[in-house]
Structures are given as structure tokens and as C-alpha cells.
C-alpha atoms as a PDB file:
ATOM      1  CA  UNK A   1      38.555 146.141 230.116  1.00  0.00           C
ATOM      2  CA  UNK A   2      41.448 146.292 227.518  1.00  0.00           C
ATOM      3  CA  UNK A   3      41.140 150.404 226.521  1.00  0.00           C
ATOM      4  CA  UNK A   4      37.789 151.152 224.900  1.00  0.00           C
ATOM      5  CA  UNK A   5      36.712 147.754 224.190  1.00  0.00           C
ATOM      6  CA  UNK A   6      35.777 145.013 226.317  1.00  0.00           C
ATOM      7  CA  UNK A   7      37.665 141.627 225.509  1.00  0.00           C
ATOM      8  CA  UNK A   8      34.604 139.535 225.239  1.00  0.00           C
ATOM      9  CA  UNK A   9      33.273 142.144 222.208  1.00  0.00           C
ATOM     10  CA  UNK A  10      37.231 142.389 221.214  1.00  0.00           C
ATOM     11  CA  UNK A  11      36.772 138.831 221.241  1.00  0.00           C
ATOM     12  CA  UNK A  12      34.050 138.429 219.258  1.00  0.00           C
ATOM     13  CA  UNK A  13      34.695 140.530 216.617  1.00  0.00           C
ATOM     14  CA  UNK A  14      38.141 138.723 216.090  1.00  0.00           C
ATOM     15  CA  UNK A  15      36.131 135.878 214.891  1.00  0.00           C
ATOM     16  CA  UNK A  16      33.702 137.843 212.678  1.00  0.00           C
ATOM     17  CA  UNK A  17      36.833 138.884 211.215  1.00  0.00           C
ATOM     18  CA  UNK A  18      38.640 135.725 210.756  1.00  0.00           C
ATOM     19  CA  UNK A  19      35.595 134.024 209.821  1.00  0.00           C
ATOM     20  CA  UNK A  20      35.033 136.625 206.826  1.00  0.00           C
ATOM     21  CA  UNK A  21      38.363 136.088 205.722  1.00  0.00           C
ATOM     22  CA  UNK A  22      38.606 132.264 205.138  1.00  0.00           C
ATOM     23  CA  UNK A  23      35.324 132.716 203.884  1.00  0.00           C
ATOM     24  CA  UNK A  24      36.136 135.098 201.129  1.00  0.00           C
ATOM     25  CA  UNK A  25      37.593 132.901 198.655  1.00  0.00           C
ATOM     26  CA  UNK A  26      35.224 130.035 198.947  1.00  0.00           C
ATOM     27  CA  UNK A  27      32.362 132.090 198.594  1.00  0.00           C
ATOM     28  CA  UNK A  28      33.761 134.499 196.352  1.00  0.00           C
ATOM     29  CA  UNK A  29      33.966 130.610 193.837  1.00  0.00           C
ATOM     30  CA  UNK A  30      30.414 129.360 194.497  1.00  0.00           C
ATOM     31  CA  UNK A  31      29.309 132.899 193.139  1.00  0.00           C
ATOM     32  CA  UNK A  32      31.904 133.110 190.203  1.00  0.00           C
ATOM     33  CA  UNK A  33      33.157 129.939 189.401  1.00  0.00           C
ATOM     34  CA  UNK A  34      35.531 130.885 186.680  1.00  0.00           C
ATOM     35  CA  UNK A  35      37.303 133.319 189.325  1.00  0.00           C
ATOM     36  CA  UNK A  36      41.148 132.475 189.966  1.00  0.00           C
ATOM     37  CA  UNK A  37      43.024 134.649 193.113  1.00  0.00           C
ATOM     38  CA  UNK A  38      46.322 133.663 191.665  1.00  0.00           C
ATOM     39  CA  UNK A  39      45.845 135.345 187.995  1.00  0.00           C
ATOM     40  CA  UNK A  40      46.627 138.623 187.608  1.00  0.00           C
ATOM     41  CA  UNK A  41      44.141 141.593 187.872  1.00  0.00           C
ATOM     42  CA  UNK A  42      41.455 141.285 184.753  1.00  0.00           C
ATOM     43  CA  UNK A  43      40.577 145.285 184.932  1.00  0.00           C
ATOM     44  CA  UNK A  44      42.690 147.853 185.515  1.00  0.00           C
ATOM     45  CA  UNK A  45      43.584 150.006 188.760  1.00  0.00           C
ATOM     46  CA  UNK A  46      42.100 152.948 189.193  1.00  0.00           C
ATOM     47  CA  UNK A  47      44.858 154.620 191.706  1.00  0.00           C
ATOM     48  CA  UNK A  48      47.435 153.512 189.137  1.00  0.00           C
ATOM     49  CA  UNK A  49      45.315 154.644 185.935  1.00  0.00           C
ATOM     50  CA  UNK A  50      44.639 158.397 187.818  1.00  0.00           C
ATOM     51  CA  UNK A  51      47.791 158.699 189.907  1.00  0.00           C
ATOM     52  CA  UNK A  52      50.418 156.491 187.591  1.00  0.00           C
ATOM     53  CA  UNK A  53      51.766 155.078 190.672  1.00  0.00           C
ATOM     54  CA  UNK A  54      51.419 151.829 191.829  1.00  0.00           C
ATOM     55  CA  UNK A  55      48.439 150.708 194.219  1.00  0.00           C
ATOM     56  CA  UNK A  56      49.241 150.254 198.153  1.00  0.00           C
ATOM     57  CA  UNK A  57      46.863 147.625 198.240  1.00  0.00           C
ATOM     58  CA  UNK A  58      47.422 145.311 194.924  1.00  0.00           C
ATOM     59  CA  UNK A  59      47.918 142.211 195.400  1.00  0.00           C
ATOM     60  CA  UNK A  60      46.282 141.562 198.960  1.00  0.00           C
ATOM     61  CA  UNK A  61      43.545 139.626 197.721  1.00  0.00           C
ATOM     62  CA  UNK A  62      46.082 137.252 195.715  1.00  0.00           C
ATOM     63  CA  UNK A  63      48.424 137.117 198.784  1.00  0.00           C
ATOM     64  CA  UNK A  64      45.201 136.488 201.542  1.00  0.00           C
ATOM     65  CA  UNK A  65      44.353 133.553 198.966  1.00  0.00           C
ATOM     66  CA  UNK A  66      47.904 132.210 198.722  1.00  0.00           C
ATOM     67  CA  UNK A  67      47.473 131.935 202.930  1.00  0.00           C
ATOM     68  CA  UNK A  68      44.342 130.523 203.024  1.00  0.00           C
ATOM     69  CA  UNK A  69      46.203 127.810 200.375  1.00  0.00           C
ATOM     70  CA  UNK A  70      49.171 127.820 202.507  1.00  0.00           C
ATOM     71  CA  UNK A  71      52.271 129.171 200.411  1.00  0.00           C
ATOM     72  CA  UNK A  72      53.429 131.617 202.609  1.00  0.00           C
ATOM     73  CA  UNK A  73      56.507 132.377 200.267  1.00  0.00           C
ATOM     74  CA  UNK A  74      53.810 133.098 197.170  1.00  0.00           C
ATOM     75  CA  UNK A  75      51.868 135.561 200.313  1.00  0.00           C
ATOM     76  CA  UNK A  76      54.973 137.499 200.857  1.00  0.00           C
ATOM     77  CA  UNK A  77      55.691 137.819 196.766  1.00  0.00           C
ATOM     78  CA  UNK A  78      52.051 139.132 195.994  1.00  0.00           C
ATOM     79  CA  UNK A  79      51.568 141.269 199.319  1.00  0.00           C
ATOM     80  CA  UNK A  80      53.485 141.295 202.723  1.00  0.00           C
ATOM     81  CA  UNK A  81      50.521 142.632 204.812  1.00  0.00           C
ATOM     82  CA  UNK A  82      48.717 138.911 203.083  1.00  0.00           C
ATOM     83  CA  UNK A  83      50.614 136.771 205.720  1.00  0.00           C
ATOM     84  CA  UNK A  84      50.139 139.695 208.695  1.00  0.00           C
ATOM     85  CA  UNK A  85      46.550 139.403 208.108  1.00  0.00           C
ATOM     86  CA  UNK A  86      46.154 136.029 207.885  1.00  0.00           C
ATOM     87  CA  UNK A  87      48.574 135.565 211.109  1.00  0.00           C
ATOM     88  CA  UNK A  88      46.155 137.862 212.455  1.00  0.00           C
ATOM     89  CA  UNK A  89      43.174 136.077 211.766  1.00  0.00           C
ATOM     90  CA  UNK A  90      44.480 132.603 213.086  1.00  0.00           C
ATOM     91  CA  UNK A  91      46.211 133.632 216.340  1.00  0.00           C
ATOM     92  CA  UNK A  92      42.955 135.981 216.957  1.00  0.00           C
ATOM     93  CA  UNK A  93      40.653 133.266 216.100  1.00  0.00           C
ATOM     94  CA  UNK A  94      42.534 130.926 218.132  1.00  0.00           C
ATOM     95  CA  UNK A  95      42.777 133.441 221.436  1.00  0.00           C
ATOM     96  CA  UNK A  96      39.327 134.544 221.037  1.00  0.00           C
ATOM     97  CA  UNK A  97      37.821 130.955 221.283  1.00  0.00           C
ATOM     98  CA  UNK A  98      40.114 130.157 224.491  1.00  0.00           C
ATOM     99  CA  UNK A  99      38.938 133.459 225.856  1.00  0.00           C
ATOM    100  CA  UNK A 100      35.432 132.837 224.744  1.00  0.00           C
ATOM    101  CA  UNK A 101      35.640 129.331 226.005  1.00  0.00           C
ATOM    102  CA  UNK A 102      36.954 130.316 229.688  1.00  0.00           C
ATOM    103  CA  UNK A 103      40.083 129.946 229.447  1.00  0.00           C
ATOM    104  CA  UNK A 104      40.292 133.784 231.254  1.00  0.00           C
ATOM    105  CA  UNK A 105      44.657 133.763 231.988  1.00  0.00           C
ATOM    106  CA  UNK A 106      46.560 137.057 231.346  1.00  0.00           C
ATOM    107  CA  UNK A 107      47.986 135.942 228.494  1.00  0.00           C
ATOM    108  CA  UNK A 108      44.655 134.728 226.565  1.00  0.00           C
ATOM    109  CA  UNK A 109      42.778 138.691 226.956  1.00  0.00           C
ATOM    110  CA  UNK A 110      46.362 140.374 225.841  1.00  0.00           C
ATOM    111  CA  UNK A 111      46.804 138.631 223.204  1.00  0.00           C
ATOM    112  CA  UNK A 112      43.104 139.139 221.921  1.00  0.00           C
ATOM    113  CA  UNK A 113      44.118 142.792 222.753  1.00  0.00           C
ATOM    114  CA  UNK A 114      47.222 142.157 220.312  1.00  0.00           C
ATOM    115  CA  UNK A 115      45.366 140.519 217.626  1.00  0.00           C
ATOM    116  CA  UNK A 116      42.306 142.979 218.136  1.00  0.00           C
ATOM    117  CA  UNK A 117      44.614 146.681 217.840  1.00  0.00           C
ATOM    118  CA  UNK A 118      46.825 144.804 215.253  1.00  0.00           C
ATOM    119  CA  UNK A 119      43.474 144.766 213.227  1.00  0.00           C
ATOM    120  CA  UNK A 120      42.493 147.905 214.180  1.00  0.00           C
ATOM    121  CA  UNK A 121      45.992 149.680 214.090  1.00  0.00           C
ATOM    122  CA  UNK A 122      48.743 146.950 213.021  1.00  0.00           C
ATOM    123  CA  UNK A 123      47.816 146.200 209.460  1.00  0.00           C
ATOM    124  CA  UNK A 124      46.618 149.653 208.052  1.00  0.00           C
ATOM    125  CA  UNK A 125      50.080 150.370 209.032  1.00  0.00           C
ATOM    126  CA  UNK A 126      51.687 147.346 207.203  1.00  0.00           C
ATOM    127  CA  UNK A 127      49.784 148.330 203.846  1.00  0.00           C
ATOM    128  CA  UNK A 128      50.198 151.961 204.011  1.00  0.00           C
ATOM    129  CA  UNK A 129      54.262 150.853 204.392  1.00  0.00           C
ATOM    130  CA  UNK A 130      54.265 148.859 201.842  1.00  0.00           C
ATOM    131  CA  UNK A 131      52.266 151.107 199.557  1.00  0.00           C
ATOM    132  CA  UNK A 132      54.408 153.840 200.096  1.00  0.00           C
ATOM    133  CA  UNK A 133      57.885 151.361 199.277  1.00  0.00           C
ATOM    134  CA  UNK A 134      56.259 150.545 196.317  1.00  0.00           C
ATOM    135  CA  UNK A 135      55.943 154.145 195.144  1.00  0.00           C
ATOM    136  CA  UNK A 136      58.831 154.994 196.009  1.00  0.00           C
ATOM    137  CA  UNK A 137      60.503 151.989 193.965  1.00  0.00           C
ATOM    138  CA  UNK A 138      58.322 153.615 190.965  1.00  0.00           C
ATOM    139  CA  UNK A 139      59.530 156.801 191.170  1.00  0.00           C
ATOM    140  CA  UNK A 140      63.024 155.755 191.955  1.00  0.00           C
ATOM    141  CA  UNK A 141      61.988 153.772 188.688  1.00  0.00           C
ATOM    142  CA  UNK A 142      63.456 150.529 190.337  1.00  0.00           C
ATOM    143  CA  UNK A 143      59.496 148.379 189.292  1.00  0.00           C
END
């Protein structure tokens, strides 16, 4: 038992996770076929329309799509949590199937613990940060 969770359900939800997000984009297509992830936002934010500050979260979809195409360097430019998410989703796919698998080591249930609480903990953490530098470069007015 790894805290609350079990790492066989830790495990398991890894890969619902990771599975959702390389499935995103290419379902996200078959449905809307004219859709891009690398052009810029058709409607306009609601945090930044009601608060005038820039959105924590704009850009993640652009920067989980720029993984999933592998350009880290155009991740990091639209959103740095992209590439912490999508490291999260390979490295906890990856674990999860050894664990899944039998392959039952130390190392394979902590790092499904890792990958799991990074989820869970890790990348809330990562947007909220780089939310809040991103205000704080707009009311420093350095955007």
C-alpha cells in the first residue's frame, strides 16, 4: 500500500490517464476535422475577459499536442506544465504496465507512486506556478 491508494488501482488509473491524453487529439480530429492544436485560441478567455489577467491554464492544450507531436521546445513555448504532463503520462504508463505485468521491484510501485501523486499533486502545482508568473509578468506589464 503506497498511502491511500493501492498501487495496482494507482496503477491502473495511470493508464486511464495516459490513455485519455494521447487520445485527446486524435479524437478530438475525427469529431472536428477542421480543428488545429497549434493555432491560436478561436474564442476568447473567459478568466482573461472577467479578470484582465492572463489565464493559468492557456496554452496546455497547444503544448500537450506539441508532445504528443514531439517538439518539446514548441511544449515548453506554449505551456511548461505540457511536457510535465506528458512526461507524466509516459513514465506512468510505462511503470504501470511493468507493475501491472509483474514486474513487482521497489523501484517499479515508487515510481507509479511518483507518477500517480505527481498527477494528483505535481502538476496542479506546475500550472498554478506558472499561472501565477504569468500574472505577475502582466501586472509587472512585462507580456
Amino acid at each position: 500500500m503506497l498511502g491511500l491508494i493501492s498501487p495496482r488501482t494507482l496503477a491502473v488509473v495511470l493508464l486511464l490517464l495516459a490513455a485519455a491524453f494521447f487520445a485527446f487529439e486524435p479524437a478530438r480530429r475525427a469529431w472536428d476535422p477542421s480543428y488545429d492544436p497549434a493555432a491560436p485560441p478561436q474564442s476568447g478567455c473567459g478568466f482573461r475577459e472577467r479578470a484582465g489577467l492572463p489565464c493559468p491554464t492557456c496554452g496546455m492544450t497547444r503544448s500537450t499536442a506539441a508532445f504528443r507531436s514531439g517538439a518539446p521546445i514548441e511544449c515548453l513555448r506554449f505551456h511548461p506544465a505540457g511536457l510535465f504532463l506528458g512526461l507524466l503520462s509516459v513514465i506512468g504508463a510505462a511503470a504501470s504496465i511493468a507493475w501491472l505485468l509483474g514486474w513487482r521491484g521497489r523501484g517499479a510501485a515508487r515510481l507509479v507512486a511518483l507518477c500517480g501523486y505527481g498527477w494528483l499533486i505535481g502538476l496542479p502545482v506546475a500550472v498554478a506556478l506558472v499561472g501565477l508568473g504569468r500574472i505577475g509578468a502582466s501586472l509587472a506589464g512585462w507580456d
